[in-house]
PDB file of N, CA and C in Angstrom:
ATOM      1  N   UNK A   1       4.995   4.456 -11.396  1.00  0.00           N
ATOM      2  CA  UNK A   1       4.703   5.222 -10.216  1.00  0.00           C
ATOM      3  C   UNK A   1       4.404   4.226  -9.103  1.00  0.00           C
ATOM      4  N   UNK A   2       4.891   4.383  -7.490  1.00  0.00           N
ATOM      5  CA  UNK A   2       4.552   3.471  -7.306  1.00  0.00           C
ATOM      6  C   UNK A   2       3.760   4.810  -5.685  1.00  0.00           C
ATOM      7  N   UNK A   3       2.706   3.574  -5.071  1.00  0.00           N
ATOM      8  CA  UNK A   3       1.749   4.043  -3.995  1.00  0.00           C
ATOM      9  C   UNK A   3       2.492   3.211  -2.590  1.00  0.00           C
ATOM     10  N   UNK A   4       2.657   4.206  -1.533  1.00  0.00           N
ATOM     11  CA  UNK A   4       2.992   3.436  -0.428  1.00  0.00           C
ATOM     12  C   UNK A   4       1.577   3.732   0.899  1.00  0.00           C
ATOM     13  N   UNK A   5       1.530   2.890   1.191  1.00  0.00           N
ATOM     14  CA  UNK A   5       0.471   2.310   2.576  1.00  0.00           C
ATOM     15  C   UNK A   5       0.881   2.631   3.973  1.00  0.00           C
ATOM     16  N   UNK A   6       0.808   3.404   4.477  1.00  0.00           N
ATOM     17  CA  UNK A   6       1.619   2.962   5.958  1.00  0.00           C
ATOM     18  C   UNK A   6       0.751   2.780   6.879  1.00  0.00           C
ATOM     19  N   UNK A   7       0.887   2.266   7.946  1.00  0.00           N
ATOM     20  CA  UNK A   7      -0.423   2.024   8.696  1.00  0.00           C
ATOM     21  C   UNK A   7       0.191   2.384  10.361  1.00  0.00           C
ATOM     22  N   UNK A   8      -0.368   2.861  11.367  1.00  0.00           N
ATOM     23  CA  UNK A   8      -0.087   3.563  12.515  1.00  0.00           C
ATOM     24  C   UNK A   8       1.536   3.181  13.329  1.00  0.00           C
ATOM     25  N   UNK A   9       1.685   1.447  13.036  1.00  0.00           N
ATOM     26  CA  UNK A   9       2.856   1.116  13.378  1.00  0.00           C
ATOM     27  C   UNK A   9       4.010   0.872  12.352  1.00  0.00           C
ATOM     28  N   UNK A  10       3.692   1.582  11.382  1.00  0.00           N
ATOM     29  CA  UNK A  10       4.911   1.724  10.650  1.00  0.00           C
ATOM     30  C   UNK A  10       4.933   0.480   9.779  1.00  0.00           C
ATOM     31  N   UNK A  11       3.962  -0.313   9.587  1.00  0.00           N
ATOM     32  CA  UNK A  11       4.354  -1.134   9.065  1.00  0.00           C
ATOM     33  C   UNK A  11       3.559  -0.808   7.552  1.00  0.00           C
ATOM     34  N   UNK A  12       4.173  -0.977   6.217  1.00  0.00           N
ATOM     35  CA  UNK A  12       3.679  -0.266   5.130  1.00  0.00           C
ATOM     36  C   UNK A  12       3.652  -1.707   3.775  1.00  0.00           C
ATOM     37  N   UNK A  13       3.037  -0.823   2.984  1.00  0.00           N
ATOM     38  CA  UNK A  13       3.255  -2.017   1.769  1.00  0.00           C
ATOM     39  C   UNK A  13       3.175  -1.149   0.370  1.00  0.00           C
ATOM     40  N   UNK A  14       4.059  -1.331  -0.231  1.00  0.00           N
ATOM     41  CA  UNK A  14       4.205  -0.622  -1.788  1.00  0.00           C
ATOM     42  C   UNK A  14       3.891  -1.269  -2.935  1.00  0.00           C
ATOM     43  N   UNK A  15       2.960  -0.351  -3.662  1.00  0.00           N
ATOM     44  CA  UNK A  15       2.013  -1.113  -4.730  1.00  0.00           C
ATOM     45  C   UNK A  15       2.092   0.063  -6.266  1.00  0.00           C
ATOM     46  N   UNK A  16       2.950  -1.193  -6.885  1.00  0.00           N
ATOM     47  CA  UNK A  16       3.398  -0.215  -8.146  1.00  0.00           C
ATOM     48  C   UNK A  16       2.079   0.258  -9.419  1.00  0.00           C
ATOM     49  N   UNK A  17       1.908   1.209  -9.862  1.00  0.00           N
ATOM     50  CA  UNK A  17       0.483   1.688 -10.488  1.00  0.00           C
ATOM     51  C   UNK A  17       1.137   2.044 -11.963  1.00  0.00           C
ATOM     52  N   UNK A  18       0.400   1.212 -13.014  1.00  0.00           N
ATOM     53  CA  UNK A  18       0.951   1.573 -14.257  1.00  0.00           C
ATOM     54  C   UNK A  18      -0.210   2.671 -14.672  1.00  0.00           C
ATOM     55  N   UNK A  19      -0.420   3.376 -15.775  1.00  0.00           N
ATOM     56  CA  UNK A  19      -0.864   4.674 -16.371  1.00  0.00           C
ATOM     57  C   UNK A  19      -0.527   4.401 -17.694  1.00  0.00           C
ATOM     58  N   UNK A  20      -1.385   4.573 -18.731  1.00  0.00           N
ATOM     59  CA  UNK A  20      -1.730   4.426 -20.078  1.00  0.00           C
ATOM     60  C   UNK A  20      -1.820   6.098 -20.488  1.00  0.00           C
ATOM     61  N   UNK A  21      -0.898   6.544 -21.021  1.00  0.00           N
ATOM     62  CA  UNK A  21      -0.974   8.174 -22.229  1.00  0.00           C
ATOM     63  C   UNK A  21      -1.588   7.781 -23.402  1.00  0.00           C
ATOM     64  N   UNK A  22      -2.362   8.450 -23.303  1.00  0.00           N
ATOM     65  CA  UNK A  22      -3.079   8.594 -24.434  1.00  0.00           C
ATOM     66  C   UNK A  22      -3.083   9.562 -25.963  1.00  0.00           C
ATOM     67  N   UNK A  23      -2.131  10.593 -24.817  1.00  0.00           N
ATOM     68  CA  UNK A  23      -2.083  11.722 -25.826  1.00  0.00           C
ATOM     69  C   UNK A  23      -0.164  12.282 -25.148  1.00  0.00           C
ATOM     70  N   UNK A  24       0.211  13.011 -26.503  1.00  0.00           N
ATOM     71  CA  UNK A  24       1.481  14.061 -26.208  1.00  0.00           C
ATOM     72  C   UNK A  24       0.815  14.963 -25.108  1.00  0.00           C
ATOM     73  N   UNK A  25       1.291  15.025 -23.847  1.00  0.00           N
ATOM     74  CA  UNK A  25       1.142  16.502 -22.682  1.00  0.00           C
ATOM     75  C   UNK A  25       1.327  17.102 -23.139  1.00  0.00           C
ATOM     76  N   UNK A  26       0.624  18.153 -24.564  1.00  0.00           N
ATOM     77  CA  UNK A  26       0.806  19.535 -24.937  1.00  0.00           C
ATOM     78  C   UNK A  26       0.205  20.603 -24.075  1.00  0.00           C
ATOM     79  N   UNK A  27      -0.484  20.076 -23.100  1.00  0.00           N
ATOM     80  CA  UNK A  27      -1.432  21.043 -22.429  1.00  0.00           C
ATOM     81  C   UNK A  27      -1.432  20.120 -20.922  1.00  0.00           C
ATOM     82  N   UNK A  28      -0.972  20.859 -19.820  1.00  0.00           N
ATOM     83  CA  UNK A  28      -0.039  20.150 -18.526  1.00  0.00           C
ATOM     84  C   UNK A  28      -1.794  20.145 -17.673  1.00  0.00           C
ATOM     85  N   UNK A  29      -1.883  18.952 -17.037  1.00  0.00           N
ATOM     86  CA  UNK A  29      -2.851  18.753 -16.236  1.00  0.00           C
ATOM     87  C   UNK A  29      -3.246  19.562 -15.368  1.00  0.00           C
ATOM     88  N   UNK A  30      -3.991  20.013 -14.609  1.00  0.00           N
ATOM     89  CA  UNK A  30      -3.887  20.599 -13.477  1.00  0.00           C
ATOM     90  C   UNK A  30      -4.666  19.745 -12.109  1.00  0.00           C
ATOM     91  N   UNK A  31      -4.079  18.963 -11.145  1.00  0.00           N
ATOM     92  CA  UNK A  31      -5.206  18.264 -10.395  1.00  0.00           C
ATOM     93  C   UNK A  31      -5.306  18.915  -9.458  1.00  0.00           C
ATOM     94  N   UNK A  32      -6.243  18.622  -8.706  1.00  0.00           N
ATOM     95  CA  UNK A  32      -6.934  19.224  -7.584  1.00  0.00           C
ATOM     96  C   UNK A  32      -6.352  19.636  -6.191  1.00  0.00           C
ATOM     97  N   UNK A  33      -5.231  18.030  -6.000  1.00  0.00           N
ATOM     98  CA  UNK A  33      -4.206  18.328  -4.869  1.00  0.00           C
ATOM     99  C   UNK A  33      -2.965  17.411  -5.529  1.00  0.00           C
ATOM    100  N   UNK A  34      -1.591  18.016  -5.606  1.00  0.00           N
ATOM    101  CA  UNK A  34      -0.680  16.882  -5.473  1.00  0.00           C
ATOM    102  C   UNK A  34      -0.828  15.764  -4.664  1.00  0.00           C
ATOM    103  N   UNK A  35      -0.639  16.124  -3.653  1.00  0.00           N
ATOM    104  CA  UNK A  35      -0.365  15.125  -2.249  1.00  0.00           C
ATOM    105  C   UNK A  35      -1.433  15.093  -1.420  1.00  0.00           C
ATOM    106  N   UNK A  36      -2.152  14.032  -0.920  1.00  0.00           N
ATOM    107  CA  UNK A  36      -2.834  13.759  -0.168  1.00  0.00           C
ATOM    108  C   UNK A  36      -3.102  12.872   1.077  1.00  0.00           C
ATOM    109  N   UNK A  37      -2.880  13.030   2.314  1.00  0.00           N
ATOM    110  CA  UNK A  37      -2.542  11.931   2.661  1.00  0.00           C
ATOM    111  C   UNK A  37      -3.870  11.676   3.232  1.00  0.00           C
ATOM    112  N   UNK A  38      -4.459   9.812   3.055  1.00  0.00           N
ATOM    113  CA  UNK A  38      -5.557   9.402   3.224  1.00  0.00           C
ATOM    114  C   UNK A  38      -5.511   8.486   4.401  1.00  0.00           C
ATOM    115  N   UNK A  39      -6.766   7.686   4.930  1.00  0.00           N
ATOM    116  CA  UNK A  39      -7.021   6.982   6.114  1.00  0.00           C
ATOM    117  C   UNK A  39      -7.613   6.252   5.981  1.00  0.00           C
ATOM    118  N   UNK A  40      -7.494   4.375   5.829  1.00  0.00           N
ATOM    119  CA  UNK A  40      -8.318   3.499   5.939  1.00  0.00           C
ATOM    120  C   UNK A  40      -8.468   2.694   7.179  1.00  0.00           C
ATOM    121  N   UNK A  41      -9.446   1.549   7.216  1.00  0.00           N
ATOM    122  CA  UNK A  41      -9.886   1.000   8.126  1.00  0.00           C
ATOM    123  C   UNK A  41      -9.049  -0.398   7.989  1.00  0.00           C
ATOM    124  N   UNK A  42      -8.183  -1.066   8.507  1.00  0.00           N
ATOM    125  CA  UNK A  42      -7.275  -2.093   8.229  1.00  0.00           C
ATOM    126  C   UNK A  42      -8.129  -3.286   7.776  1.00  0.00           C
ATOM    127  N   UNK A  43      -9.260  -2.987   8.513  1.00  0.00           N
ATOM    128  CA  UNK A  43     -10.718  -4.334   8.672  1.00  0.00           C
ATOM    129  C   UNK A  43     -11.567  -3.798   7.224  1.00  0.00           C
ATOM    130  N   UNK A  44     -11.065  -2.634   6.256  1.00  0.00           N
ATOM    131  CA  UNK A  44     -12.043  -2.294   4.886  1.00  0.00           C
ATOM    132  C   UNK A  44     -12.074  -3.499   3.768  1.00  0.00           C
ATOM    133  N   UNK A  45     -13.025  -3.675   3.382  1.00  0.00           N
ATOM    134  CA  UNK A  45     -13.523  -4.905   2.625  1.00  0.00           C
ATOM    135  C   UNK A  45     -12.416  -4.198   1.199  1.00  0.00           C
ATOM    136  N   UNK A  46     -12.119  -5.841   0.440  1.00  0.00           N
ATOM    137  CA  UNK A  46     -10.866  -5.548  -0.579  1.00  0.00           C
ATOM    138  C   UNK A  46     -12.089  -4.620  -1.326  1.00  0.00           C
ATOM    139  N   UNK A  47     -11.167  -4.046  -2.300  1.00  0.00           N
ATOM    140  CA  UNK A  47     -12.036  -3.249  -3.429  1.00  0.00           C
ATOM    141  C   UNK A  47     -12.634  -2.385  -3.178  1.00  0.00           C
ATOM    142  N   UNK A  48     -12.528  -1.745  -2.047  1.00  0.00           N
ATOM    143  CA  UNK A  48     -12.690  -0.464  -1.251  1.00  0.00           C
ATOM    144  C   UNK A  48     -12.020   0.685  -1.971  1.00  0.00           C
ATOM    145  N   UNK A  49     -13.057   1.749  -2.067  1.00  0.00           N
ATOM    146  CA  UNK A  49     -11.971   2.853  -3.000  1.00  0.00           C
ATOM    147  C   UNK A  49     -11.879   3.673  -1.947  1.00  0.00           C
ATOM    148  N   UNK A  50     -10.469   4.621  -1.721  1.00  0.00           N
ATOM    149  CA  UNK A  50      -9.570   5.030  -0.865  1.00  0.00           C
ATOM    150  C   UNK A  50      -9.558   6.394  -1.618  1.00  0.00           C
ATOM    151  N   UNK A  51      -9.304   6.688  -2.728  1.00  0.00           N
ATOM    152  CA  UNK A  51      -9.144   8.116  -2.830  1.00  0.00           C
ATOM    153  C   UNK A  51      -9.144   7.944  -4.595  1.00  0.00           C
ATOM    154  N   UNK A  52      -9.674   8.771  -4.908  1.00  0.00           N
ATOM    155  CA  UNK A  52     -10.082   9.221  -6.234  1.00  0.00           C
ATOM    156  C   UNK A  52      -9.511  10.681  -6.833  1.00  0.00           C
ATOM    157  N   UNK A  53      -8.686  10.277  -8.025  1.00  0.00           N
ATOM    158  CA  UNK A  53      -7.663  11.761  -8.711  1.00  0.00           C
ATOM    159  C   UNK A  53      -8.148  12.094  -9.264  1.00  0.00           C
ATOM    160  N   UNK A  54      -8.207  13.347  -9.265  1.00  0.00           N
ATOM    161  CA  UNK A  54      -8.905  14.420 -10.705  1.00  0.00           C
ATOM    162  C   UNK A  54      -7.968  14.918 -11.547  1.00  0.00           C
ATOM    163  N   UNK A  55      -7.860  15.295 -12.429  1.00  0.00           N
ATOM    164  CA  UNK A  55      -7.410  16.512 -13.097  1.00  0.00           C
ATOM    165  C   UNK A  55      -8.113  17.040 -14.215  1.00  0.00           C
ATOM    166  N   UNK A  56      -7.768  17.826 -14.950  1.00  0.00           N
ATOM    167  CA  UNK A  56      -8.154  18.482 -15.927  1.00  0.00           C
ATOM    168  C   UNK A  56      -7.482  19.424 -16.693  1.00  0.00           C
ATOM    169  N   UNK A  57      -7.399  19.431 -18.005  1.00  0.00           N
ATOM    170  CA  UNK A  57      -6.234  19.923 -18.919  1.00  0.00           C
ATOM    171  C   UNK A  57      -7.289  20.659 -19.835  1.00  0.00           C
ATOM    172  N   UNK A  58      -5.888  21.549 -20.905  1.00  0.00           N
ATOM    173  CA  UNK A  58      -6.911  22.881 -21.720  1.00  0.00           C
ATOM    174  C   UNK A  58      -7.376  21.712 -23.267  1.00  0.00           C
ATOM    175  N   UNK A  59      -7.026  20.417 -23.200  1.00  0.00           N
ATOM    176  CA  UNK A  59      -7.498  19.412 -24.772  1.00  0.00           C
ATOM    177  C   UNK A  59      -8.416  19.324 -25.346  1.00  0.00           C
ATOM    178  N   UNK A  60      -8.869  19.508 -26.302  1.00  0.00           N
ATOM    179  CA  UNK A  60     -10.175  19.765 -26.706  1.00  0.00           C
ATOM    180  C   UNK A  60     -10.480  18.248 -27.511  1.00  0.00           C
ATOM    181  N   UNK A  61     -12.295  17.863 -27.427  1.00  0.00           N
ATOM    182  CA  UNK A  61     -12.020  16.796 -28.780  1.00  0.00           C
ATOM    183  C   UNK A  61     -11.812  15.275 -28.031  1.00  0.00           C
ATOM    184  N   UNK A  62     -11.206  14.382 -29.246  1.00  0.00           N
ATOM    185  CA  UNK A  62     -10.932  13.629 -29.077  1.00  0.00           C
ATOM    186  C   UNK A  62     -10.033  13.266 -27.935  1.00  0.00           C
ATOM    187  N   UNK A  63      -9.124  14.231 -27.619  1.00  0.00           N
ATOM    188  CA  UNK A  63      -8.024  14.198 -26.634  1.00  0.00           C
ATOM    189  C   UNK A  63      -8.367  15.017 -25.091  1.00  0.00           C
ATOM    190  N   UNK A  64      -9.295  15.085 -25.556  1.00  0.00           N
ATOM    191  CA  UNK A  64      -9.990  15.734 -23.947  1.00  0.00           C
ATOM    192  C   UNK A  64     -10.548  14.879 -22.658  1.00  0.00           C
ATOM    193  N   UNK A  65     -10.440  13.522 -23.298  1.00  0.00           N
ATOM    194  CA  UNK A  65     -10.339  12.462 -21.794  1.00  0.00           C
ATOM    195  C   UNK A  65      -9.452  11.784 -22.000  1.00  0.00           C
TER     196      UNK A  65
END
């Protein structure tokens, strides 16, 4: 999956995001919003968190995180 950046003048940067399954999707996520579009400060200190995903599925158990 990859994340793109754009910043007011168009100028952007793409940052590829790997994801670890843990389990078979027998039971389909549901998150909070698909799409979101967010807003940083160009001057934000690195390691700044920008936006945080939820979801939540019907898994019970071991397979429930």
């Amino acid at each position: 999956m990859e994340v793109r950046a754009v910043d007011i003048g168009g100028k952007f940067c793409v940052m590829e995001v790997h994801l670890t399954i843990r389990d078979v999707n027998d039971n389909s996520p549901v998150f909070e919003t698909l799409e979101q579009p967010v807003s940083i400060s160009e001057g934000a200190p690195v390691n700044t968190l920008v936006y945080r995903v939820s979801a939540s599925d019907a898994d019970l158990g071991r397979n429930s995180w």
